[in-house]
PDB file of N, CA and C in Angstrom:
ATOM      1  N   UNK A   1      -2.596 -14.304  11.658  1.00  0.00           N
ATOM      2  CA  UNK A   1      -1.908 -13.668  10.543  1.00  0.00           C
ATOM      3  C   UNK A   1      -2.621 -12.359  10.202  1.00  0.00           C
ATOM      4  N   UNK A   2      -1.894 -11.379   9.938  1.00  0.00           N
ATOM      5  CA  UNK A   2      -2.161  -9.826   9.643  1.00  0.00           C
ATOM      6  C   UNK A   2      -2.606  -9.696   7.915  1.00  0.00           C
ATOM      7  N   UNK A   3      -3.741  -8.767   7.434  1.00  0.00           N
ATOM      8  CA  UNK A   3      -3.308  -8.250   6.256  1.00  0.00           C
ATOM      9  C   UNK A   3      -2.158  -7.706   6.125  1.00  0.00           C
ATOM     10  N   UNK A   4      -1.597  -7.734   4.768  1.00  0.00           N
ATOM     11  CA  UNK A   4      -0.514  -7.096   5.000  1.00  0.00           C
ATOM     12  C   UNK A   4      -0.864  -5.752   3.595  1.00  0.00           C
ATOM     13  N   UNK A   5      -0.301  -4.098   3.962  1.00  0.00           N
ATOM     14  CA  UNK A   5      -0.277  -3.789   3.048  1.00  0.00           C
ATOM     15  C   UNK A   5       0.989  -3.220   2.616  1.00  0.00           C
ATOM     16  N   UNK A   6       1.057  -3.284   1.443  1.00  0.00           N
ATOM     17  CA  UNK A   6       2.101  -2.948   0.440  1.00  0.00           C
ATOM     18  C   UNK A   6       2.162  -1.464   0.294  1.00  0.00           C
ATOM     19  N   UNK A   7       2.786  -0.947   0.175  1.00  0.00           N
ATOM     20  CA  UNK A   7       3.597   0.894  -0.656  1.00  0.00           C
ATOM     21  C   UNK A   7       4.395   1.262  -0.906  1.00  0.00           C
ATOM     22  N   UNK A   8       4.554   2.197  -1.766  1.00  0.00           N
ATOM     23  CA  UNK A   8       6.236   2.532  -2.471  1.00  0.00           C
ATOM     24  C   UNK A   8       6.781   3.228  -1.108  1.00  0.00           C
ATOM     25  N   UNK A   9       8.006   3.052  -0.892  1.00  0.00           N
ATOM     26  CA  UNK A   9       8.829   4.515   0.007  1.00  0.00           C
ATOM     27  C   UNK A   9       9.072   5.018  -0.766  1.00  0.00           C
ATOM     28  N   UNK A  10       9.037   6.420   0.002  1.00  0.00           N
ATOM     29  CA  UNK A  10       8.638   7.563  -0.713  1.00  0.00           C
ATOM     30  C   UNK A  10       9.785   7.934  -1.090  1.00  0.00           C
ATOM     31  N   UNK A  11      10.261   9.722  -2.352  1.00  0.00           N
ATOM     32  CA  UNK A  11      11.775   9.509  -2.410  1.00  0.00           C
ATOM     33  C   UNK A  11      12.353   9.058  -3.169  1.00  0.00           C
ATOM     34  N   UNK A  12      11.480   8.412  -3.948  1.00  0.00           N
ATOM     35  CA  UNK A  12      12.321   7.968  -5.208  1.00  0.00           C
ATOM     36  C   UNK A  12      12.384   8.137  -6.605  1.00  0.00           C
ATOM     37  N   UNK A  13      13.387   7.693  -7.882  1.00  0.00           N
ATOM     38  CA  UNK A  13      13.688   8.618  -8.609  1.00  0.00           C
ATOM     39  C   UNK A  13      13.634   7.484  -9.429  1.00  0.00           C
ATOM     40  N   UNK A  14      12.985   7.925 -10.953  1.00  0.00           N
ATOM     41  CA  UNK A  14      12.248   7.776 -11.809  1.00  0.00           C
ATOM     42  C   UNK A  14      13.105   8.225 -13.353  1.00  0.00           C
ATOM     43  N   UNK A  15      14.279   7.077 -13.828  1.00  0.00           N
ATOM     44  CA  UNK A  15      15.445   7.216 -14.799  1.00  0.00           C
ATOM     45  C   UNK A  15      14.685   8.357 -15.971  1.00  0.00           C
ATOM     46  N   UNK A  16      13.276   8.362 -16.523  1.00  0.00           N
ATOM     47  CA  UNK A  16      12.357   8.952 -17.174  1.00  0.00           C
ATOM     48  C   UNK A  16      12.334  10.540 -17.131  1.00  0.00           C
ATOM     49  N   UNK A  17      12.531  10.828 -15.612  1.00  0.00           N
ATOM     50  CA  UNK A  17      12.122  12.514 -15.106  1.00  0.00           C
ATOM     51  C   UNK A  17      13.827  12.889 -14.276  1.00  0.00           C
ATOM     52  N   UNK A  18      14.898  12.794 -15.035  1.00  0.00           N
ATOM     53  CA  UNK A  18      15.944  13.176 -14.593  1.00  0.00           C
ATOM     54  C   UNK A  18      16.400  14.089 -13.600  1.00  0.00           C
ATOM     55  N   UNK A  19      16.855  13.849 -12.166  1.00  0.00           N
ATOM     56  CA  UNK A  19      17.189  15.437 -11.201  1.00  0.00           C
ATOM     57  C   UNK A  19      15.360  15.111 -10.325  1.00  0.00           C
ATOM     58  N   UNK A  20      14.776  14.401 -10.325  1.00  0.00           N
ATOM     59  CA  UNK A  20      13.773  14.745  -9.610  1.00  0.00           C
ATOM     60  C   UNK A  20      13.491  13.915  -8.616  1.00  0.00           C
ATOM     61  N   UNK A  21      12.844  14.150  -7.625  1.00  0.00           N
ATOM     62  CA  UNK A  21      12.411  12.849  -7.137  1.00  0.00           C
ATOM     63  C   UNK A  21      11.148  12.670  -6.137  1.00  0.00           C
ATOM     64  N   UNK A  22      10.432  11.567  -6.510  1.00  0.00           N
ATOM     65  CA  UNK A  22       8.619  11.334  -6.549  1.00  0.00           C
ATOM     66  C   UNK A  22       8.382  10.901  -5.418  1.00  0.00           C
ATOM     67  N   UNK A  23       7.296  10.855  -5.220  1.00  0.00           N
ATOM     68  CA  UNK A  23       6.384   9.622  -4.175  1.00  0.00           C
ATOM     69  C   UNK A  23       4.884   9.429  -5.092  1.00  0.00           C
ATOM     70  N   UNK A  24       4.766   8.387  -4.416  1.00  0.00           N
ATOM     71  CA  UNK A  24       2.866   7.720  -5.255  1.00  0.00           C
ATOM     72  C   UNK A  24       2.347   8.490  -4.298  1.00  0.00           C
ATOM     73  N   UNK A  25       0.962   9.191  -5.213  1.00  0.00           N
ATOM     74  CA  UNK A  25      -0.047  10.216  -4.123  1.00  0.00           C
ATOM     75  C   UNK A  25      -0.788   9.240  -3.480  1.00  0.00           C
ATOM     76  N   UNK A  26      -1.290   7.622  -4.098  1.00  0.00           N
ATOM     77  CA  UNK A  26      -1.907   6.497  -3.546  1.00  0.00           C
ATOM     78  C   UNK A  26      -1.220   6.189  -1.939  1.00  0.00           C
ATOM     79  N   UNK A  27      -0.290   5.708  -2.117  1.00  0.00           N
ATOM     80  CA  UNK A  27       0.646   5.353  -0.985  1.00  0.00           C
ATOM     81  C   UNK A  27       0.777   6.385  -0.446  1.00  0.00           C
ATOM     82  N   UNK A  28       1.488   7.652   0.012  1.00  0.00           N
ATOM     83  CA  UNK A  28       0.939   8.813   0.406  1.00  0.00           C
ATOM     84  C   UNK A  28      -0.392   8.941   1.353  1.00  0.00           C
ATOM     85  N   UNK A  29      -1.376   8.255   0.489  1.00  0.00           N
ATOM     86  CA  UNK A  29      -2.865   8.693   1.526  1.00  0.00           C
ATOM     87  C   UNK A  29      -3.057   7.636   1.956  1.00  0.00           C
ATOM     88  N   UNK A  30      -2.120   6.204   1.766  1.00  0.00           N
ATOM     89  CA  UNK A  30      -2.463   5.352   2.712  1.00  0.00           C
ATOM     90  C   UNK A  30      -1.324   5.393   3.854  1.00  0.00           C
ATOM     91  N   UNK A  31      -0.134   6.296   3.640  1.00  0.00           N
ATOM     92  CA  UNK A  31       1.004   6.670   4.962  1.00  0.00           C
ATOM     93  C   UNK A  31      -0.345   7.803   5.953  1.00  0.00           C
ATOM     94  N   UNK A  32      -0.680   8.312   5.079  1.00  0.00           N
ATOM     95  CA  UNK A  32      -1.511   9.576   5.753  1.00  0.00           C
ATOM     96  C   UNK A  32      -2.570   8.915   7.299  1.00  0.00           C
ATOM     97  N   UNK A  33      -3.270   7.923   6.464  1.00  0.00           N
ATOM     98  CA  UNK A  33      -4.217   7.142   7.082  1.00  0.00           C
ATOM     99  C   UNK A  33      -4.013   6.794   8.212  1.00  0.00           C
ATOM    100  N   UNK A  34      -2.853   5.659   7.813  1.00  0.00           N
ATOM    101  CA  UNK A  34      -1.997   4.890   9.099  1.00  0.00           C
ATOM    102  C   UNK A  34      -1.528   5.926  10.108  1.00  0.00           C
ATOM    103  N   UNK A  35      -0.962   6.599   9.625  1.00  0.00           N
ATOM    104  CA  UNK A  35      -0.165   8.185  10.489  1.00  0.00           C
ATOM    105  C   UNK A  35      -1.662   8.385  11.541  1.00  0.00           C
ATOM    106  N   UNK A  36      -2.377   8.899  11.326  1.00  0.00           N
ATOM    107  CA  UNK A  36      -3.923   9.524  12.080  1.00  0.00           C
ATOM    108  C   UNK A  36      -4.049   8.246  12.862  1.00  0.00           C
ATOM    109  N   UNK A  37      -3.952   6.803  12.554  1.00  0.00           N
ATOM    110  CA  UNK A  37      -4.576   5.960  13.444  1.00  0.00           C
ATOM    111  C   UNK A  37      -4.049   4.899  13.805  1.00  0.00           C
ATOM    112  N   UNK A  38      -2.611   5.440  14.424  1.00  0.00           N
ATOM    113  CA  UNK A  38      -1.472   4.776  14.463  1.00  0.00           C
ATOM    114  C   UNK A  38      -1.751   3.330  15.271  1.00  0.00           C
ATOM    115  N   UNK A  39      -2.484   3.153  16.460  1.00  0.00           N
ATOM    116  CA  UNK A  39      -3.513   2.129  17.183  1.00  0.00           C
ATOM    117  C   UNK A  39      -3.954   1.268  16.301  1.00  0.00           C
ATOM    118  N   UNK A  40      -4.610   1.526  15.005  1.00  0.00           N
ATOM    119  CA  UNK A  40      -5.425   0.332  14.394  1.00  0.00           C
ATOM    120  C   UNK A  40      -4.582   0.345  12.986  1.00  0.00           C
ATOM    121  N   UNK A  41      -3.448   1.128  12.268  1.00  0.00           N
ATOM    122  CA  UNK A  41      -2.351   0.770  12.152  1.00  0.00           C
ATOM    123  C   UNK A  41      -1.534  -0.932  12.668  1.00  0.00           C
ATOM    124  N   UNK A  42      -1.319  -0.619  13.867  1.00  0.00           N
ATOM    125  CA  UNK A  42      -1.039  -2.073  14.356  1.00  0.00           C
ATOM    126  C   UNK A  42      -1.674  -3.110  14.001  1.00  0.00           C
ATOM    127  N   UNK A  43      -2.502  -3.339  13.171  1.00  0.00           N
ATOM    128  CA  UNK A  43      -3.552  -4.280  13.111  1.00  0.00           C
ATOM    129  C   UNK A  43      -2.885  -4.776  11.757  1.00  0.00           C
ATOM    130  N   UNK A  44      -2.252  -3.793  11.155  1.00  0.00           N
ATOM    131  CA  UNK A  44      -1.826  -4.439   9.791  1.00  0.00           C
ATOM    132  C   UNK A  44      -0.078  -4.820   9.846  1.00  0.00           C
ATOM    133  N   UNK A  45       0.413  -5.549   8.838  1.00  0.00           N
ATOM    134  CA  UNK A  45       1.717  -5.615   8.463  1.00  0.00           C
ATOM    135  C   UNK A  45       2.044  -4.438   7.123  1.00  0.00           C
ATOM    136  N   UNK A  46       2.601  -3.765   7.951  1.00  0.00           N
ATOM    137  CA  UNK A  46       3.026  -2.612   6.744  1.00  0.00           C
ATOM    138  C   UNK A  46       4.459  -2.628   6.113  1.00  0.00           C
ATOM    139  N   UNK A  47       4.406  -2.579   4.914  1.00  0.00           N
ATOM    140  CA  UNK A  47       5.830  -2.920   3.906  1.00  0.00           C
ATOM    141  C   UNK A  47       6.169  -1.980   2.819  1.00  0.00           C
ATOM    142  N   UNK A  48       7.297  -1.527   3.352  1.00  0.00           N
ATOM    143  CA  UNK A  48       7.201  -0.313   2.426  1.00  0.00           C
ATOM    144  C   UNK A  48       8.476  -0.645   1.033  1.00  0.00           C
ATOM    145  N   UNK A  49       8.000  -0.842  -0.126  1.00  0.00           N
ATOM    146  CA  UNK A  49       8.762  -2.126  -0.796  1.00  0.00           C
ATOM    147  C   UNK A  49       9.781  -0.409  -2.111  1.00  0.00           C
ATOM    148  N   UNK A  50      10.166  -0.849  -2.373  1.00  0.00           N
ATOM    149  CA  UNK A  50      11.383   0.077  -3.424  1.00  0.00           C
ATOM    150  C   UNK A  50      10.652   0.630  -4.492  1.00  0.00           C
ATOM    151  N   UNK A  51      10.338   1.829  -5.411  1.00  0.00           N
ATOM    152  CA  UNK A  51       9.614   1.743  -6.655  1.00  0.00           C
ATOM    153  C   UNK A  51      10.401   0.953  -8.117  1.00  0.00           C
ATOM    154  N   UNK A  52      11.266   0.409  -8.177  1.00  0.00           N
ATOM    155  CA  UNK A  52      11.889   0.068  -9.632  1.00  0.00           C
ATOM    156  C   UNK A  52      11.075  -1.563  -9.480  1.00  0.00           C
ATOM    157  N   UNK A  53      10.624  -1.844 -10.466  1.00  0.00           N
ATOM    158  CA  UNK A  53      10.339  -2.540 -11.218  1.00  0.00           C
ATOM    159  C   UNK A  53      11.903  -4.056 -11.158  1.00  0.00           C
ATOM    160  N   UNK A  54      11.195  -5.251 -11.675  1.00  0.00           N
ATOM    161  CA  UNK A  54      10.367  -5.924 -10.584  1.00  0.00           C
ATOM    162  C   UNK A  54      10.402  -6.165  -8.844  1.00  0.00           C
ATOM    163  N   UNK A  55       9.116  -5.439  -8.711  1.00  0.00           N
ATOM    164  CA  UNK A  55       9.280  -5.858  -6.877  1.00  0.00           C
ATOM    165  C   UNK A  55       9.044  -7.106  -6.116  1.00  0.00           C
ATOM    166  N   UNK A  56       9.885  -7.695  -6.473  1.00  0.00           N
ATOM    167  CA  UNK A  56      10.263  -9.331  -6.309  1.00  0.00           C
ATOM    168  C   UNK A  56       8.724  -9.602  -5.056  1.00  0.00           C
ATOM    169  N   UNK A  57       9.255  -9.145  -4.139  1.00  0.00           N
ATOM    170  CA  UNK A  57       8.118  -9.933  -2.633  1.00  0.00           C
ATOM    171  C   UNK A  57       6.768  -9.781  -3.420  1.00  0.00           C
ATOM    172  N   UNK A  58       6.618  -8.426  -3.959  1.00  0.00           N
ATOM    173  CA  UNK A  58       4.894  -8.744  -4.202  1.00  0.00           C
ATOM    174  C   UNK A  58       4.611  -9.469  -5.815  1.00  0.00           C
ATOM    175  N   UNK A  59       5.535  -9.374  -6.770  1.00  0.00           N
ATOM    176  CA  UNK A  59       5.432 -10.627  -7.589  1.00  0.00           C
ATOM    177  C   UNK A  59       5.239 -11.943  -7.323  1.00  0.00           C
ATOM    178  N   UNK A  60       6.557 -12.003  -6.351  1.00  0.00           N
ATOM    179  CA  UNK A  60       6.239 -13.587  -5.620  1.00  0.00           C
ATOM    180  C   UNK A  60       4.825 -14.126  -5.325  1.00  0.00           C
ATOM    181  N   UNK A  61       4.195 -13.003  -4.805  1.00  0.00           N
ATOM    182  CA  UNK A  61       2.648 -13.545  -3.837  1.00  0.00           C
ATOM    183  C   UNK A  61       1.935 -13.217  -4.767  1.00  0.00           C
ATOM    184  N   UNK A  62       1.755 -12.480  -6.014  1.00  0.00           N
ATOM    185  CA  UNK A  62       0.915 -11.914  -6.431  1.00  0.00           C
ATOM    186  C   UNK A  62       1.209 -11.950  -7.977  1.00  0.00           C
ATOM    187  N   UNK A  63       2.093 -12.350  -8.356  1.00  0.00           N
ATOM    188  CA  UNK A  63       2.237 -12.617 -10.007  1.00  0.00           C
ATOM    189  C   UNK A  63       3.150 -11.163 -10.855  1.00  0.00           C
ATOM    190  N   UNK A  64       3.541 -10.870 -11.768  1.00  0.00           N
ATOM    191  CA  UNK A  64       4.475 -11.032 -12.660  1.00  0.00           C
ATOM    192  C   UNK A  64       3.278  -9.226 -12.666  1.00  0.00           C
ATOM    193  N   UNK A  65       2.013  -9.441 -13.117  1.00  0.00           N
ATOM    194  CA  UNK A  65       1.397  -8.944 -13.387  1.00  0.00           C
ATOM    195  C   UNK A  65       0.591  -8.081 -12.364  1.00  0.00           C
ATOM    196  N   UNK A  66       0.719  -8.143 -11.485  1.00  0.00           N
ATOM    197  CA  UNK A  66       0.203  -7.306  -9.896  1.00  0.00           C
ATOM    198  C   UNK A  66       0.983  -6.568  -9.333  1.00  0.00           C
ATOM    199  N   UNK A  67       2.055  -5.739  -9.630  1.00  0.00           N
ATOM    200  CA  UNK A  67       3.055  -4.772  -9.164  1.00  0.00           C
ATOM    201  C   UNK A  67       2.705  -4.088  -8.798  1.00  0.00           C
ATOM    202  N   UNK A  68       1.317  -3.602  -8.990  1.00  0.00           N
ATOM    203  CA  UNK A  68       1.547  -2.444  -8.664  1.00  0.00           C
ATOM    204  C   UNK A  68       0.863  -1.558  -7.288  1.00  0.00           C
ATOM    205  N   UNK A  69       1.142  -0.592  -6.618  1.00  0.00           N
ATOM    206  CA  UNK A  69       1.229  -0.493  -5.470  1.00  0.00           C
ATOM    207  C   UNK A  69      -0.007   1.111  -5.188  1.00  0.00           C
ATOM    208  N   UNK A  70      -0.377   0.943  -3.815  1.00  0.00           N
ATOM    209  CA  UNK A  70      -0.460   0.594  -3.007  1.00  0.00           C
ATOM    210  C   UNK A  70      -1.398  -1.089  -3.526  1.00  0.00           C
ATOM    211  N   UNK A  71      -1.423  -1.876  -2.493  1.00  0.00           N
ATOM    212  CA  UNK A  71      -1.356  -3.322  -2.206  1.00  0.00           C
ATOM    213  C   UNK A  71      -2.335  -3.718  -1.056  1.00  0.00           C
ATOM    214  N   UNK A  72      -3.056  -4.166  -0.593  1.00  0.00           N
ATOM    215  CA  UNK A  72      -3.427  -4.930   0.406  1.00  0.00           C
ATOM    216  C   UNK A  72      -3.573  -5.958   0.203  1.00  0.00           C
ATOM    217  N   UNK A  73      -2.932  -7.409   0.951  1.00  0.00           N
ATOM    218  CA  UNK A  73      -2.874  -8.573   0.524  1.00  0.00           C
ATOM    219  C   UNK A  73      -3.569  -9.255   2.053  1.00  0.00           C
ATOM    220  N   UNK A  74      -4.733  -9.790   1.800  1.00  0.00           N
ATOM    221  CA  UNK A  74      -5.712 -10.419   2.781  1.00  0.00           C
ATOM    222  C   UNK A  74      -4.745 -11.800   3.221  1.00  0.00           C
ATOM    223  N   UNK A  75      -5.192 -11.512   4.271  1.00  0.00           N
ATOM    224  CA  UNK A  75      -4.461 -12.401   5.458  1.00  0.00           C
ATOM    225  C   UNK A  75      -5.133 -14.162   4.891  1.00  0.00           C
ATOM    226  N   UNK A  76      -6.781 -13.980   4.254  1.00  0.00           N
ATOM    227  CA  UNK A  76      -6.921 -15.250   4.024  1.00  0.00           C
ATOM    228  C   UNK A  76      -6.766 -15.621   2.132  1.00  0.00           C
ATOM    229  N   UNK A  77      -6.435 -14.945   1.818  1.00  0.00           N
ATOM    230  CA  UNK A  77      -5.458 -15.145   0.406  1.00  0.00           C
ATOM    231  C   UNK A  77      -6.320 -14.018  -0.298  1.00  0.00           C
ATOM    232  N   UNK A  78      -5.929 -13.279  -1.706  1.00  0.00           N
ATOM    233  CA  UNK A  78      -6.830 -12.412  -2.194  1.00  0.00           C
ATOM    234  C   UNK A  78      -5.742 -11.070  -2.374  1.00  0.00           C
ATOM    235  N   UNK A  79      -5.868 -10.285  -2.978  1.00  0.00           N
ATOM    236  CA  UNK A  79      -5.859  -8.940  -2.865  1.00  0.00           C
ATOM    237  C   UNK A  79      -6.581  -7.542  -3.186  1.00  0.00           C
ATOM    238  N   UNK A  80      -6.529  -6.460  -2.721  1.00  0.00           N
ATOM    239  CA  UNK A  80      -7.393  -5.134  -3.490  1.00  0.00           C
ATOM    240  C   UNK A  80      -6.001  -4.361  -3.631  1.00  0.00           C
ATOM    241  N   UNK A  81      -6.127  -4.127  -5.133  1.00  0.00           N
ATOM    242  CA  UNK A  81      -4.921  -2.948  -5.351  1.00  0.00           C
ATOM    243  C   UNK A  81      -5.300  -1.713  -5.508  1.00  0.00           C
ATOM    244  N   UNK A  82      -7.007  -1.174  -5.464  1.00  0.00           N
ATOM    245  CA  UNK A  82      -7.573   0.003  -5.732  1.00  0.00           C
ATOM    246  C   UNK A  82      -7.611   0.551  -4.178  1.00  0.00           C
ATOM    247  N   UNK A  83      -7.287   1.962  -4.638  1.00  0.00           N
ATOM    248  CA  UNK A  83      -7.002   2.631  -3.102  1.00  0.00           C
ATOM    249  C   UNK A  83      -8.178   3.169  -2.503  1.00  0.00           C
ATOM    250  N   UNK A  84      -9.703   3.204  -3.082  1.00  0.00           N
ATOM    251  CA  UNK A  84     -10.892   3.378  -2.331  1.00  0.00           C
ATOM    252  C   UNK A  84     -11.476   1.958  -1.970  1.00  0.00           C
ATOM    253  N   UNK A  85     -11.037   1.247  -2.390  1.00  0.00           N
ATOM    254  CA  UNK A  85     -11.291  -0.209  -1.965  1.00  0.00           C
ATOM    255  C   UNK A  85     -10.823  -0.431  -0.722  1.00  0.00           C
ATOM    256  N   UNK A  86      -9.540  -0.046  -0.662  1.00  0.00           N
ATOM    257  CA  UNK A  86      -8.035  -0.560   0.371  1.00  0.00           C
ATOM    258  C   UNK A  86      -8.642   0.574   1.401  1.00  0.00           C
ATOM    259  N   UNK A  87      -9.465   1.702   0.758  1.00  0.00           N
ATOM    260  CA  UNK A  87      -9.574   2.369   2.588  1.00  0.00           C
ATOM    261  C   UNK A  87     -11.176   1.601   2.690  1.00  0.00           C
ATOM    262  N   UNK A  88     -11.745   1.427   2.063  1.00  0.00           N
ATOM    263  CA  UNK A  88     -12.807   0.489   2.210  1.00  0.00           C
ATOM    264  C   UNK A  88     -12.747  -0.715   3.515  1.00  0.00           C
ATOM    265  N   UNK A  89     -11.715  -1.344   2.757  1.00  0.00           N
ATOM    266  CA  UNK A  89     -11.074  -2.566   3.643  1.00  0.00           C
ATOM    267  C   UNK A  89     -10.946  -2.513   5.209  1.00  0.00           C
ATOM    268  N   UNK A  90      -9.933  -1.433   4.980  1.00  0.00           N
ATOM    269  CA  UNK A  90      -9.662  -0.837   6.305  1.00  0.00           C
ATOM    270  C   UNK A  90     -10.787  -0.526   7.315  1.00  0.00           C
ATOM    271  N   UNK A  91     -11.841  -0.045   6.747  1.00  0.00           N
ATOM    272  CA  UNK A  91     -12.571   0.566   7.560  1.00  0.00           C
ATOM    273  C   UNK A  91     -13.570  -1.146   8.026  1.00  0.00           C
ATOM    274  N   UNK A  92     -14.080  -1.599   7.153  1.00  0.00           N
ATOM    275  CA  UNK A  92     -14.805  -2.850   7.389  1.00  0.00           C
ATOM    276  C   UNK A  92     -13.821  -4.061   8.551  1.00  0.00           C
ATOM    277  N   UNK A  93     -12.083  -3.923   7.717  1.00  0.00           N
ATOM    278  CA  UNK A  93     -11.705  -5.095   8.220  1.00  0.00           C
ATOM    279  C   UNK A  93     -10.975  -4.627   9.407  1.00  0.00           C
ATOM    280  N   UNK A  94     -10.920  -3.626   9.782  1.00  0.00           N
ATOM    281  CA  UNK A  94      -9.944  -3.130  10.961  1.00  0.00           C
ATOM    282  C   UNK A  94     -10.489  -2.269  11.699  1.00  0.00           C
ATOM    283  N   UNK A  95     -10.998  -1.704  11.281  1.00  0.00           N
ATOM    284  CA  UNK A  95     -11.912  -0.794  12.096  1.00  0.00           C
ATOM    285  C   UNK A  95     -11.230   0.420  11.765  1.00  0.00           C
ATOM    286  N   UNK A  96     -10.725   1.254  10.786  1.00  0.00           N
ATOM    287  CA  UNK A  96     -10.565   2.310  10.877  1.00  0.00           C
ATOM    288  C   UNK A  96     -12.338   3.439  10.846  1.00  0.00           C
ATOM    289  N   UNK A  97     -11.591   4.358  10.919  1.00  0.00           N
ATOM    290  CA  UNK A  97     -13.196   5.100  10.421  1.00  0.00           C
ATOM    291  C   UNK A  97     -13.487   5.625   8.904  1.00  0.00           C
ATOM    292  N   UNK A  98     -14.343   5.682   8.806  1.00  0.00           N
ATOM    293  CA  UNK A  98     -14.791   6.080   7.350  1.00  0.00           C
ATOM    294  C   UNK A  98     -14.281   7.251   6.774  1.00  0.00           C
ATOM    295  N   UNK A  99     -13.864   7.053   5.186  1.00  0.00           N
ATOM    296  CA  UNK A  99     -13.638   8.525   4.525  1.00  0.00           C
ATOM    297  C   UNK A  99     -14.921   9.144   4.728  1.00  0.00           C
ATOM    298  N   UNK A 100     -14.854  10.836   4.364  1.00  0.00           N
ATOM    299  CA  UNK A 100     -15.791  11.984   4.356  1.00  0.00           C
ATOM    300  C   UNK A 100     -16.262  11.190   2.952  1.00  0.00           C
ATOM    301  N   UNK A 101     -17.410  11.246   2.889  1.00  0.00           N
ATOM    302  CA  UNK A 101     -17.679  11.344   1.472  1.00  0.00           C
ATOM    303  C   UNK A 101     -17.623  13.154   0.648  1.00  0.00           C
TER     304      UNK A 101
END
């Protein structure tokens, strides 16, 4: 079984900011990531889930209260929803390579 990680698709529009339309800069630098290392990419299950509120699949696994995205959900139960964590992860649990500090 794969981690799997979670992110908004990008593109979407926000009833709040009328005529416009967003992407998460989080999700963004974890498309960025995957994009550069498309090889260890494969290593994960990637899901690119809707932005409106509730996002049923990751409520389901993750509660009422965990929506929010980007996501990595550990293959042996657990999650990190912080995105220096999640490239953290990556780098320890998959082998990507390290951010620049």
């Amino acid at each position: 079984m794969k981690d799997t990680l979670y992110i908004l698709a990008p593109g979407f529009e926000d009833p709040a900011y009328p005529g416009k339309t967003f992407y998460c800069w989080h999700c963004a630098l974890m498309e960025g990531v995957l994009a550069s290392f498309p090889e260890l990419a494969d290593r994960l299950d990637v899901r690119r889930i809707a932005w409106p509120k509730p996002r049923r699949e990751v409520a389901e696994l993750l509660g009422e209260d965990n929506q929010s995205l980007p996501v990595l959900v550990l293959s042996e139960g657990g999650f990190i929803n912080d995105k220096d964590a999640i490239l953290a992860a990556l780098t320890e649990r998959h082998g990507f390579p390290h951010p620049h500090p």
